[in-house]
C-alpha atoms as a PDB file:
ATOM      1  CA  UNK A   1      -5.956 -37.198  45.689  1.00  0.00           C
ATOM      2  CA  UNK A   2      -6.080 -40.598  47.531  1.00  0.00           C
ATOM      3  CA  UNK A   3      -9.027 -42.783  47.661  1.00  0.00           C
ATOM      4  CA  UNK A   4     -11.251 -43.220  50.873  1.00  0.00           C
ATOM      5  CA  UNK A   5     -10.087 -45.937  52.299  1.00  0.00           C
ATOM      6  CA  UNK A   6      -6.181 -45.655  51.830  1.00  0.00           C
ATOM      7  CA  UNK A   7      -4.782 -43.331  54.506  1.00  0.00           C
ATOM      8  CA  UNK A   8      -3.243 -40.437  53.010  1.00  0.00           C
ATOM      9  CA  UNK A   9      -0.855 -40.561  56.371  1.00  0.00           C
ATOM     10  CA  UNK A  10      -0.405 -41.778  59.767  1.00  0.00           C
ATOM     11  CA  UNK A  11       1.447 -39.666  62.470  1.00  0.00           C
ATOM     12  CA  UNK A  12       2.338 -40.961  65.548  1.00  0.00           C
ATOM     13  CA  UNK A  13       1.339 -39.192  68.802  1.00  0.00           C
ATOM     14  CA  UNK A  14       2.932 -41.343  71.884  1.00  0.00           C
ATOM     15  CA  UNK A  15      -0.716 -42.801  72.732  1.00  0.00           C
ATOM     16  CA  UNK A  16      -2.607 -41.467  69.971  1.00  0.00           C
ATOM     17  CA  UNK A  17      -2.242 -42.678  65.906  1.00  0.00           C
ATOM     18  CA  UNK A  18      -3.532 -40.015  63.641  1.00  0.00           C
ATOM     19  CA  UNK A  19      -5.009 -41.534  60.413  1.00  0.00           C
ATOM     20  CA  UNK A  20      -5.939 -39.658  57.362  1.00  0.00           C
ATOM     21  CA  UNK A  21      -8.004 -40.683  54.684  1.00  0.00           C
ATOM     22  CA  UNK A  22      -9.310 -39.340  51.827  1.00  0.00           C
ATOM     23  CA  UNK A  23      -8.606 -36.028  49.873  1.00  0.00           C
ATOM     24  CA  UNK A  24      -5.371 -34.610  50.527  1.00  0.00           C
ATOM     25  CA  UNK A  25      -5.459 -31.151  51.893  1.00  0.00           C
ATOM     26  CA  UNK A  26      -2.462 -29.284  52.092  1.00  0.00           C
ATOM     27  CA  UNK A  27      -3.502 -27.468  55.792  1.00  0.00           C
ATOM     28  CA  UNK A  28      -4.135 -30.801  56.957  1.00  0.00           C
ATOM     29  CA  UNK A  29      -0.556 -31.698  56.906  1.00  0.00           C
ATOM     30  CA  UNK A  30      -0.056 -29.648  60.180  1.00  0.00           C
ATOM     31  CA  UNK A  31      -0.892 -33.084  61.922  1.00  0.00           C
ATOM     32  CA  UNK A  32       1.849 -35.027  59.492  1.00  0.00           C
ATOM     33  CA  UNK A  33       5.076 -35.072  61.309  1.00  0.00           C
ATOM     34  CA  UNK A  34       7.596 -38.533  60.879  1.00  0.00           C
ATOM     35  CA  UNK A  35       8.865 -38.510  64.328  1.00  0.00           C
ATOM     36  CA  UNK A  36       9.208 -42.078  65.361  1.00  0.00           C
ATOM     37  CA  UNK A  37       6.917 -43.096  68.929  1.00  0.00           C
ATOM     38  CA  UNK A  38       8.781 -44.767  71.674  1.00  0.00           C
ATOM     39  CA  UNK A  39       5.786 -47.075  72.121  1.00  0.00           C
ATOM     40  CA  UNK A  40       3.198 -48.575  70.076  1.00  0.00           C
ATOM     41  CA  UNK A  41      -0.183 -46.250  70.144  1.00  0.00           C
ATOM     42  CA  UNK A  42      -3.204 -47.915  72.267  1.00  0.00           C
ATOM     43  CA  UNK A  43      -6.042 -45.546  70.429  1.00  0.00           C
ATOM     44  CA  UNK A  44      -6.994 -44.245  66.921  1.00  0.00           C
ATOM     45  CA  UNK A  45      -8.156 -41.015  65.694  1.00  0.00           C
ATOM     46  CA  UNK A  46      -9.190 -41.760  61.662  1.00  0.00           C
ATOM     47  CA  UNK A  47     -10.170 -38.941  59.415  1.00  0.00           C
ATOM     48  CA  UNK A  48     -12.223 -39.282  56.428  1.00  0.00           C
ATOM     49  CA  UNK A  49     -12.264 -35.920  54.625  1.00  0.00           C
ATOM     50  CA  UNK A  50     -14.187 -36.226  51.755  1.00  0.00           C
ATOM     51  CA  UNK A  51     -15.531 -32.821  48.764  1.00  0.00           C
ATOM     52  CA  UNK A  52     -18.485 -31.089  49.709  1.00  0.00           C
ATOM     53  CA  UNK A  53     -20.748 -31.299  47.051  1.00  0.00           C
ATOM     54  CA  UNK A  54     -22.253 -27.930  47.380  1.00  0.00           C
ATOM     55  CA  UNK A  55     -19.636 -25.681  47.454  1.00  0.00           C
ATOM     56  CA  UNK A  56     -16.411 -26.243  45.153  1.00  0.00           C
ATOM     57  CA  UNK A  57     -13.400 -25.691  48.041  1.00  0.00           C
ATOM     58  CA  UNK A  58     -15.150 -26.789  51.159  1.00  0.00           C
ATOM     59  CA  UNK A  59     -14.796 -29.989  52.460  1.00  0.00           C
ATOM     60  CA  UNK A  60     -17.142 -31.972  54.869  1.00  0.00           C
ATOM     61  CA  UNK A  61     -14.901 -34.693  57.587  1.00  0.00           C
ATOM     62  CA  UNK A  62     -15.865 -37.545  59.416  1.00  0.00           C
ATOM     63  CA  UNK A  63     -13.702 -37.515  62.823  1.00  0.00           C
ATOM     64  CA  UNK A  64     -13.805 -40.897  64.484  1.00  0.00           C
ATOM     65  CA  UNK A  65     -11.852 -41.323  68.288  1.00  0.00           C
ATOM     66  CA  UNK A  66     -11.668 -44.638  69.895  1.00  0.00           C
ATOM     67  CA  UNK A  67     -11.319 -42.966  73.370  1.00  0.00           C
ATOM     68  CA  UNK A  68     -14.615 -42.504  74.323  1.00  0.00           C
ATOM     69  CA  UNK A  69     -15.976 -43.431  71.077  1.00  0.00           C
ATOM     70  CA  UNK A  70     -16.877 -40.419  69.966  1.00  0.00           C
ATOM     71  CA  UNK A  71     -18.051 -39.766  66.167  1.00  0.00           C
ATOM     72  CA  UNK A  72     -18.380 -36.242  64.608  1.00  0.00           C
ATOM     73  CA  UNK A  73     -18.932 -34.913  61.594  1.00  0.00           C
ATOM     74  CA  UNK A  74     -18.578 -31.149  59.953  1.00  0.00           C
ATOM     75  CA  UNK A  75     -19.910 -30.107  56.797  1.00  0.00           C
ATOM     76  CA  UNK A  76     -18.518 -27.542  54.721  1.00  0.00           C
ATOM     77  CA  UNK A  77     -15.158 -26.588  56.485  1.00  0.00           C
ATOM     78  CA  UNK A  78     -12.397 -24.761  54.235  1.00  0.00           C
ATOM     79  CA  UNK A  79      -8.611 -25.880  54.417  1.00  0.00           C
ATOM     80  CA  UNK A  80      -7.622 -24.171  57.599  1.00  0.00           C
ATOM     81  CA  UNK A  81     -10.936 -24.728  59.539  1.00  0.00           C
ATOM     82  CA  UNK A  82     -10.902 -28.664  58.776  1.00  0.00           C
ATOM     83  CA  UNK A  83      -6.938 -28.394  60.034  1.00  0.00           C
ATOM     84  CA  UNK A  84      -8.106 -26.717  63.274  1.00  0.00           C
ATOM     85  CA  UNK A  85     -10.781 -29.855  63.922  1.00  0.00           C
ATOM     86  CA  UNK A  86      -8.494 -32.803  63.183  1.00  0.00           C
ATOM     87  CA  UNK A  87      -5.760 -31.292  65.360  1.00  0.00           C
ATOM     88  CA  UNK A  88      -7.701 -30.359  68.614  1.00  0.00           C
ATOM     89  CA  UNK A  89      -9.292 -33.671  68.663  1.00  0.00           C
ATOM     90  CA  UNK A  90      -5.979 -35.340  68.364  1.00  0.00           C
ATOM     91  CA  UNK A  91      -4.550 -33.387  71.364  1.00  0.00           C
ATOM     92  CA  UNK A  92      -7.646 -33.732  73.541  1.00  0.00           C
ATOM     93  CA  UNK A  93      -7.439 -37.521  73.342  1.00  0.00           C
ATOM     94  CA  UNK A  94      -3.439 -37.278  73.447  1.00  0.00           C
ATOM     95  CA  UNK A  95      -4.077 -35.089  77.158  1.00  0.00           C
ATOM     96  CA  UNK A  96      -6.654 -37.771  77.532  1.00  0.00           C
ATOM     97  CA  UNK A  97      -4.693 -40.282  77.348  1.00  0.00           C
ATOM     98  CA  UNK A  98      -1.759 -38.935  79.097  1.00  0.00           C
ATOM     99  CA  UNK A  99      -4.048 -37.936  82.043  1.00  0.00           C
ATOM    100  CA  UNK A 100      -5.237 -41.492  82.374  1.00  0.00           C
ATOM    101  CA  UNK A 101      -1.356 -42.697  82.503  1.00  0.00           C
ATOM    102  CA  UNK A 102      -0.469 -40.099  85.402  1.00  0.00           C
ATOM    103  CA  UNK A 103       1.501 -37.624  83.169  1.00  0.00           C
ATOM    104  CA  UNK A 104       1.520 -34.304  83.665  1.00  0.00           C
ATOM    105  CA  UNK A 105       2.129 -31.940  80.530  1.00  0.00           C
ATOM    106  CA  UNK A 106       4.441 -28.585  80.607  1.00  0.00           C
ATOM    107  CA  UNK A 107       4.744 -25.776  78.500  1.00  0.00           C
ATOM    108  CA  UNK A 108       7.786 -26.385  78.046  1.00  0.00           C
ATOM    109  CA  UNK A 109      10.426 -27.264  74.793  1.00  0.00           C
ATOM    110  CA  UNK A 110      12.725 -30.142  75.407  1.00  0.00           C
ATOM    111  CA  UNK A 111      16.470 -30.455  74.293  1.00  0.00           C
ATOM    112  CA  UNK A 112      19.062 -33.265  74.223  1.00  0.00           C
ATOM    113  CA  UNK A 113      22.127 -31.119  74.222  1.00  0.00           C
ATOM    114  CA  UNK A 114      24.904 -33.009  74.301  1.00  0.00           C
ATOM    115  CA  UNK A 115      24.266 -35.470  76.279  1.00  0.00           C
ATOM    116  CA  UNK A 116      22.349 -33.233  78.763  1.00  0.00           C
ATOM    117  CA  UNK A 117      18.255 -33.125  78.644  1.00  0.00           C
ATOM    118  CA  UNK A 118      17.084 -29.967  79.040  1.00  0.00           C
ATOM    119  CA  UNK A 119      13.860 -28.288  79.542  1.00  0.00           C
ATOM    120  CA  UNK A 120      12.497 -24.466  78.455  1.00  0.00           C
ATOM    121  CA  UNK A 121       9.893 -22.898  79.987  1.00  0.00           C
ATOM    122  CA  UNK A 122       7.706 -19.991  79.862  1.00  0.00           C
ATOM    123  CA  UNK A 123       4.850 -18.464  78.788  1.00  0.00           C
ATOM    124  CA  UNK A 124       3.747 -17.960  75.391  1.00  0.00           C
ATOM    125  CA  UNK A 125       5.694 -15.555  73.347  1.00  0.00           C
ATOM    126  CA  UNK A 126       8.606 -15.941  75.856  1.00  0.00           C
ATOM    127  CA  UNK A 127      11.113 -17.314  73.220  1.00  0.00           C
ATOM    128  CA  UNK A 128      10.862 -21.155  73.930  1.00  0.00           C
ATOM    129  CA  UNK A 129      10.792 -21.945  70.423  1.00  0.00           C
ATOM    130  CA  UNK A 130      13.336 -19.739  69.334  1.00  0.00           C
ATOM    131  CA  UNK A 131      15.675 -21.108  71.723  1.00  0.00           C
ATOM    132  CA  UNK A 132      15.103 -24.369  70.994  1.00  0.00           C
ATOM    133  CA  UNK A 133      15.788 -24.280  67.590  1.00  0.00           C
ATOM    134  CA  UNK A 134      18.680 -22.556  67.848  1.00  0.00           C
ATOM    135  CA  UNK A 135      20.188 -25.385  69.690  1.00  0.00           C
ATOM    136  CA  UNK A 136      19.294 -27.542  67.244  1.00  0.00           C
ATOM    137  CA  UNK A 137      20.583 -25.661  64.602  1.00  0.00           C
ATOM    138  CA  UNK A 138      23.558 -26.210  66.222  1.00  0.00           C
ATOM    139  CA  UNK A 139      23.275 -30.285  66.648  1.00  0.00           C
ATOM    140  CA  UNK A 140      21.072 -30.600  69.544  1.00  0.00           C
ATOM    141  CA  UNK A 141      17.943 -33.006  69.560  1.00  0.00           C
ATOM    142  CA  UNK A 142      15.239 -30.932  69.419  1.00  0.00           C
ATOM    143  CA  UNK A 143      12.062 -33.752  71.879  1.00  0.00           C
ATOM    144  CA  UNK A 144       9.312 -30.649  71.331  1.00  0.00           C
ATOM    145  CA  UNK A 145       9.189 -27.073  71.285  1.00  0.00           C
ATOM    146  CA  UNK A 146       5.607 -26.877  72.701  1.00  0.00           C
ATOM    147  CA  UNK A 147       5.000 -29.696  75.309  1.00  0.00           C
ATOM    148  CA  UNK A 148       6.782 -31.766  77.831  1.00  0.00           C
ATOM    149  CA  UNK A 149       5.107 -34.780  79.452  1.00  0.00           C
ATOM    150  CA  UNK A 150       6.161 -35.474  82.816  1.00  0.00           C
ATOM    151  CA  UNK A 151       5.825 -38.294  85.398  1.00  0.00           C
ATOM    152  CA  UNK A 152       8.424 -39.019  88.478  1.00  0.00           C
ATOM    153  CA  UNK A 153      11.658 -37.976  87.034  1.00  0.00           C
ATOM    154  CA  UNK A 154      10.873 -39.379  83.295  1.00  0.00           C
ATOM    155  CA  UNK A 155       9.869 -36.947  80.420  1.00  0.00           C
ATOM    156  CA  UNK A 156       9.414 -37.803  76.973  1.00  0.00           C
ATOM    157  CA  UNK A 157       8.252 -34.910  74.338  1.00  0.00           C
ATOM    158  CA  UNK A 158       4.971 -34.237  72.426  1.00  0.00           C
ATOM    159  CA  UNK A 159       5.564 -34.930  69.108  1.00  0.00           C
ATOM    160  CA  UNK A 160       4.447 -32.343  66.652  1.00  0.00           C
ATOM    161  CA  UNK A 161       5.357 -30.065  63.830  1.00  0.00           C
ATOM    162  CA  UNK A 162       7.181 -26.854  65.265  1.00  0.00           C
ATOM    163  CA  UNK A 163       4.930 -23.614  65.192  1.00  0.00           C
ATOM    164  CA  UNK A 164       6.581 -20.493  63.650  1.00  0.00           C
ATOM    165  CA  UNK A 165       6.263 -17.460  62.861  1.00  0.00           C
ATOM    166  CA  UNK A 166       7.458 -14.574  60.918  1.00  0.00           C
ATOM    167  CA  UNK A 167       9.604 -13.162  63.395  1.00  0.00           C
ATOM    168  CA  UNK A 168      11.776 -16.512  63.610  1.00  0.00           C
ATOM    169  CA  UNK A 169      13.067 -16.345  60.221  1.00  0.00           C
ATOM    170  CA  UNK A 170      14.380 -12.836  61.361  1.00  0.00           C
ATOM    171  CA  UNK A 171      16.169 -14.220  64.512  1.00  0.00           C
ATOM    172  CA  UNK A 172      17.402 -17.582  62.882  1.00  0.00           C
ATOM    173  CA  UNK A 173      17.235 -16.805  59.298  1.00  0.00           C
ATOM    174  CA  UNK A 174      18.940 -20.137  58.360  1.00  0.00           C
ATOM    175  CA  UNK A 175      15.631 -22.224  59.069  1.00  0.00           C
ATOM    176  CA  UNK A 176      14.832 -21.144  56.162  1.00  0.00           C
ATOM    177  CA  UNK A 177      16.960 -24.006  54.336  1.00  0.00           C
ATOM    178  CA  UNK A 178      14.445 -26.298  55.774  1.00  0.00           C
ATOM    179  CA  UNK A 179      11.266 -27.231  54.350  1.00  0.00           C
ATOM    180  CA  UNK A 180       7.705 -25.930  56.569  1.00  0.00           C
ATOM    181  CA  UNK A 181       3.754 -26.126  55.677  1.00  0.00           C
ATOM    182  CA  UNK A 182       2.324 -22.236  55.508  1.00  0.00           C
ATOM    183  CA  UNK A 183      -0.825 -21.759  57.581  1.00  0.00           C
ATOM    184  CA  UNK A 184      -2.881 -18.589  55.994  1.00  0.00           C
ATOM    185  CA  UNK A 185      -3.154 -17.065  60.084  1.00  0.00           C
ATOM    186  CA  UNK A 186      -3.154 -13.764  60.458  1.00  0.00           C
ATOM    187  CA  UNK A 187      -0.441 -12.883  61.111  1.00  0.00           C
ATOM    188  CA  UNK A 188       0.919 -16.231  59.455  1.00  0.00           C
ATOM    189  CA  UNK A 189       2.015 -19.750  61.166  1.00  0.00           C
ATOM    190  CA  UNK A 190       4.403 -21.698  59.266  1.00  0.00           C
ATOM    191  CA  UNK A 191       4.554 -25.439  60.591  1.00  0.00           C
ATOM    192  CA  UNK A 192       8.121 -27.203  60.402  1.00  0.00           C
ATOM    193  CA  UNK A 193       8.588 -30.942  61.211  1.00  0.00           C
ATOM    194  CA  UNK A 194      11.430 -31.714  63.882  1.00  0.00           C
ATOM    195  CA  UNK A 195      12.840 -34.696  61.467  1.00  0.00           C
ATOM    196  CA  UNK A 196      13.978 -32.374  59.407  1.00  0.00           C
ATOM    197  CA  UNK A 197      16.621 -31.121  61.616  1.00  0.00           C
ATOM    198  CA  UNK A 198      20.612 -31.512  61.466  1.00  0.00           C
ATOM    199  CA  UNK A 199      20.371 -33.874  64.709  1.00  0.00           C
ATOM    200  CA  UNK A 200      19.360 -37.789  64.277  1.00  0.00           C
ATOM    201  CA  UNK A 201      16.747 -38.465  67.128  1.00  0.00           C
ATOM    202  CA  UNK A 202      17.233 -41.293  68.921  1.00  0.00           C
ATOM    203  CA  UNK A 203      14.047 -43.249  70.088  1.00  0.00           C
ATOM    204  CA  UNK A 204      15.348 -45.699  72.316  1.00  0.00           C
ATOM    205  CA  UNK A 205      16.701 -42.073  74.180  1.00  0.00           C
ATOM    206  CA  UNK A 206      13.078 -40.770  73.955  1.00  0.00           C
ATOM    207  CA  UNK A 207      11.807 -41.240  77.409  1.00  0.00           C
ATOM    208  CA  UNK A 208      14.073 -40.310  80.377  1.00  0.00           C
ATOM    209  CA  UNK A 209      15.362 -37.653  83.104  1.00  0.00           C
ATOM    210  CA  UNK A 210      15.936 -33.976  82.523  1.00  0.00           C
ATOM    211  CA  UNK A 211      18.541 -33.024  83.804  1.00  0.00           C
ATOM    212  CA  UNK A 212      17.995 -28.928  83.601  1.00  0.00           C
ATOM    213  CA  UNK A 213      15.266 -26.872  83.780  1.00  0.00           C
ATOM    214  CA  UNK A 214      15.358 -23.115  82.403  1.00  0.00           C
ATOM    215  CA  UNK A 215      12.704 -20.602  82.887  1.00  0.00           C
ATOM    216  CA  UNK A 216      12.885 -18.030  80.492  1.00  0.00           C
ATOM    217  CA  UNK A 217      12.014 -14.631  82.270  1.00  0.00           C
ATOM    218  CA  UNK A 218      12.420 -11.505  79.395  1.00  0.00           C
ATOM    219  CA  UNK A 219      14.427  -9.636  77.887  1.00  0.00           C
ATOM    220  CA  UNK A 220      16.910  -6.485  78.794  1.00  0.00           C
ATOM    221  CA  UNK A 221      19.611  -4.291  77.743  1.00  0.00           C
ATOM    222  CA  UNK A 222      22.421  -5.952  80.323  1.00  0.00           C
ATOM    223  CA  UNK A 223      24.417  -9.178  78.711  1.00  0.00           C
ATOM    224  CA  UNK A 224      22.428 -12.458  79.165  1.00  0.00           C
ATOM    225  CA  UNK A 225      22.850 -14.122  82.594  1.00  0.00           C
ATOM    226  CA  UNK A 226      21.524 -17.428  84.757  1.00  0.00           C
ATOM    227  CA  UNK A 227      20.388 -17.282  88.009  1.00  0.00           C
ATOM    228  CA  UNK A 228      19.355 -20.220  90.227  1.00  0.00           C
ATOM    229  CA  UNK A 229      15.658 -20.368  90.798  1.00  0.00           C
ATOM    230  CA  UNK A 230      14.319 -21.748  94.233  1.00  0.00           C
ATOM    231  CA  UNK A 231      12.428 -24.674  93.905  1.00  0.00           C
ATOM    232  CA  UNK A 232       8.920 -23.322  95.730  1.00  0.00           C
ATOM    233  CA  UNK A 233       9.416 -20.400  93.175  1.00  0.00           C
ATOM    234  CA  UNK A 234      10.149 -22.885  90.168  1.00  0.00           C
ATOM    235  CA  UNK A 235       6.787 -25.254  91.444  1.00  0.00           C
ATOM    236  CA  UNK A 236       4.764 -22.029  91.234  1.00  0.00           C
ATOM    237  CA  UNK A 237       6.336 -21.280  87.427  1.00  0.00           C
ATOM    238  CA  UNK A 238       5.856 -24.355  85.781  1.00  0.00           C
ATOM    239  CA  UNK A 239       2.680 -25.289  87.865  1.00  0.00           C
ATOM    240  CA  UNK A 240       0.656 -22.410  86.455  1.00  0.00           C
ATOM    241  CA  UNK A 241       1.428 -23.379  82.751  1.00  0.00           C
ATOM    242  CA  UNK A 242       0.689 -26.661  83.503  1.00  0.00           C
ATOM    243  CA  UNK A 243      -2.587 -26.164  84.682  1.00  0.00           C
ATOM    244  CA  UNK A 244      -3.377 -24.623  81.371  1.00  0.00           C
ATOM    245  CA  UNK A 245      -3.959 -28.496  80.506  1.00  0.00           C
ATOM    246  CA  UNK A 246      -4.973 -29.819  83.597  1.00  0.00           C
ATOM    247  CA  UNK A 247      -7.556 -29.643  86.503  1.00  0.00           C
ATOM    248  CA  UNK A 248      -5.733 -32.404  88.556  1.00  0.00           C
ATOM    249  CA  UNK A 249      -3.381 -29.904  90.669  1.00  0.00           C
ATOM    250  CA  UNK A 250      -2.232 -32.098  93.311  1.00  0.00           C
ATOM    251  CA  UNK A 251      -0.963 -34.775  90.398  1.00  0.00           C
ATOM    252  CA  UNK A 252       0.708 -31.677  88.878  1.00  0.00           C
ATOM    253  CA  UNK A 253       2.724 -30.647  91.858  1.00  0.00           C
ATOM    254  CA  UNK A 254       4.113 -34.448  92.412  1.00  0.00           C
ATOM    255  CA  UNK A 255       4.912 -34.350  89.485  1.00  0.00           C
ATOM    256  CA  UNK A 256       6.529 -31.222  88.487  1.00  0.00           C
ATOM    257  CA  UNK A 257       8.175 -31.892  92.695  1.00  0.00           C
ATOM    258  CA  UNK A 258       9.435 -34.852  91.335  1.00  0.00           C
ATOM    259  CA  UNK A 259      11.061 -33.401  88.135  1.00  0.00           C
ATOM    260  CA  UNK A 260      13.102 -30.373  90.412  1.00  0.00           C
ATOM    261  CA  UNK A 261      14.312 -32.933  92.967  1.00  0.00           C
ATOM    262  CA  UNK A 262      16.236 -34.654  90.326  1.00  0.00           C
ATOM    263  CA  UNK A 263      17.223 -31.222  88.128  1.00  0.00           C
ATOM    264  CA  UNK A 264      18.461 -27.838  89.258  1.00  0.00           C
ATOM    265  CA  UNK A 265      16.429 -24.749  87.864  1.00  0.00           C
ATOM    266  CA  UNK A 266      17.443 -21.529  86.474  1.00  0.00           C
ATOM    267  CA  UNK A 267      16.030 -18.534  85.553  1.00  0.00           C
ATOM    268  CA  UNK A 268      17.406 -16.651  82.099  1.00  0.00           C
ATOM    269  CA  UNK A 269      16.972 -13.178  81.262  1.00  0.00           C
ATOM    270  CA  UNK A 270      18.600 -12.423  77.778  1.00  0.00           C
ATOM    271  CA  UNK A 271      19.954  -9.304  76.095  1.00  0.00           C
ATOM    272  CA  UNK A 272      17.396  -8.295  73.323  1.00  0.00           C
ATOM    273  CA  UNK A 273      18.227  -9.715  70.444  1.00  0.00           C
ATOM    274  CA  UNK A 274      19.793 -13.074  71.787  1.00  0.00           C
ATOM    275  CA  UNK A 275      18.298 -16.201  71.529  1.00  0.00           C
ATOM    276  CA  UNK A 276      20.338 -17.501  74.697  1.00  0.00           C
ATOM    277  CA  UNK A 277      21.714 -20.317  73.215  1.00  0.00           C
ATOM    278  CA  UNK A 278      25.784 -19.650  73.774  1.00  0.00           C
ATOM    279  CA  UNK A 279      24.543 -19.446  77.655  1.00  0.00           C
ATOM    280  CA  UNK A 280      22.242 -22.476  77.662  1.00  0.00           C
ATOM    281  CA  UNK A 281      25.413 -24.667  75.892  1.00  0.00           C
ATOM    282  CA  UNK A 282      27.964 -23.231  78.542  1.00  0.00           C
ATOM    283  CA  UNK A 283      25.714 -24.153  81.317  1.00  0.00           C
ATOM    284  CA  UNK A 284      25.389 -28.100  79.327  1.00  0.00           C
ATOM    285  CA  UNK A 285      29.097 -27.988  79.183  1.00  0.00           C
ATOM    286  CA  UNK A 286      29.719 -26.977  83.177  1.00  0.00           C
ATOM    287  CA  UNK A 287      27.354 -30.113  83.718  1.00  0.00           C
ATOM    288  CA  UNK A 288      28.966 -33.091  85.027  1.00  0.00           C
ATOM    289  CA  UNK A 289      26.363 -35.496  85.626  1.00  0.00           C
ATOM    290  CA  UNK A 290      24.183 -35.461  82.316  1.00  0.00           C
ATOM    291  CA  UNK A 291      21.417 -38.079  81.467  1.00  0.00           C
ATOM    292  CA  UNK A 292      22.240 -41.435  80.211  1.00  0.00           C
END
């Protein structure tokens, strides 16, 4: 238990600072990560969770934003529900903010492999995650596994905790070595932070060019294989999981045009059963122009 008016943490979302205060709640920690921000935040979200006197377990939380100025409070949330409020209003005013600053957001995880930046997308379910960690299992800097921000031909990752679930212990039962926050979902969410990983992240390398772009497109029985994507079929891909977060399509399309006319795209369909990530670091390695 922490007092008030110490903060229990501060996480650092590119524009946004998380702060914490009060009684420490171990769902809460889904918005704790310690990955370091290539810029100094410009706005605040501060928490002040505090016991609700009524009902031993339930908490009540004062949620305070400097972007608009908004001030909310909920009475009598449990562990998970009070997790759910902090972290939407940190990503609204983090899509706020990025919106205001002419970046566009993909669904989309975001390697440094070896030199090379690389970006995975696809819908949900589609293995992004999977992928991703597999690579950095292997030594790759793992920038996100959920969200990609995008503007010209720079892209710098949304810093959170990695979302997993059951079936990625299955596939990559090693993560287990590393420590991650259980969420009681049903079916459950377990919530790993990134700076736990093998590979040191380097934040002056935080914001710059990717240099490929993979669409992940299923699963089937024949080996796992690339195929070039054309770019008016690769706008259309990334364009309609981007407007999942945004209503401003013509900044979208720039943007995302901007990001294919500097990096080729591929489509990969894996075997079941393979993550992908033997044929994601042969395609790195065939790469003679990576990032700097």
């Amino acid at each position: 238990m922490t007092g008030n008016h110490v903060p229990q943490f501060r996480a650092h979302y590119l524009w946004v600072d998380a702060i914490v205060r009060g009684f420490c709640i171990p769902e809460v920690g889904v918005v704790e990560h310690r990955i370091a921000s290539p810029w100094p935040a410009d706005n605040n979200v501060e928490v002040r969770i505090q016991r609700n006197r009524a009902t031993f377990g339930r908490w009540d939380v004062t949620i305070e934003s400097t972007i608009g100025g908004s001030h909310e409070t909920l009475i009598g949330l449990d562990g998970l529900q009070l997790a759910e409020s902090v972290y939407r209003t940190v990503h609204r005013d983090v899509m706020t903010a990025a919106h205001a600053r002419q970046w566009t957001r993909l669904h989309a995880a975001l390697v440094d492999c070896n030199g090379v930046r690389v970006a995975i997308a696809g819908h949900s379910g589609a293995g992004k995650t999977t992928l991703a960690l597999a690579l950095a299992l292997r030594g790759a800097q793992l920038r996100a596994d959920e969200g990609v921000f995008i503007r010209g031909t720079e892209a710098v990752g949304l810093p959170r905790r990695v979302h997993l679930k059951a079936g990625t212990f299955d596939v990559l039962p090693e993560i287990k070595a590393h420590d991650s926050l259980y969420l009681p979902y049903a079916p459950p969410v377990w919530a790993l932070d990134p700076s736990t990983l093998p590979a040191e992240r380097n934040v002056s390398s935080a914001v710059r060019g990717i240099d490929l772009v993979l669409i992940l497109d299923g699963w089937d029985e024949a080996p796992t294989r690339l195929a070039p994507m054309p770019v008016p079929q690769a706008i259309q891909s990334l364009a309609e999981q981007s407007a999942l977060w945004s209503d401003n399509h013509g900044l979208t399309l720039r943007n995302i045009a901007a990001l294919l006319s500097n990096a080729p795209c591929y489509r990969l369909i894996r075997h079941h059963g393979d993550t992908g990530a033997d044929t994601v670091e042969e395609l790195v390695a065939s790469c003679v122009t990576p990032g700097t």
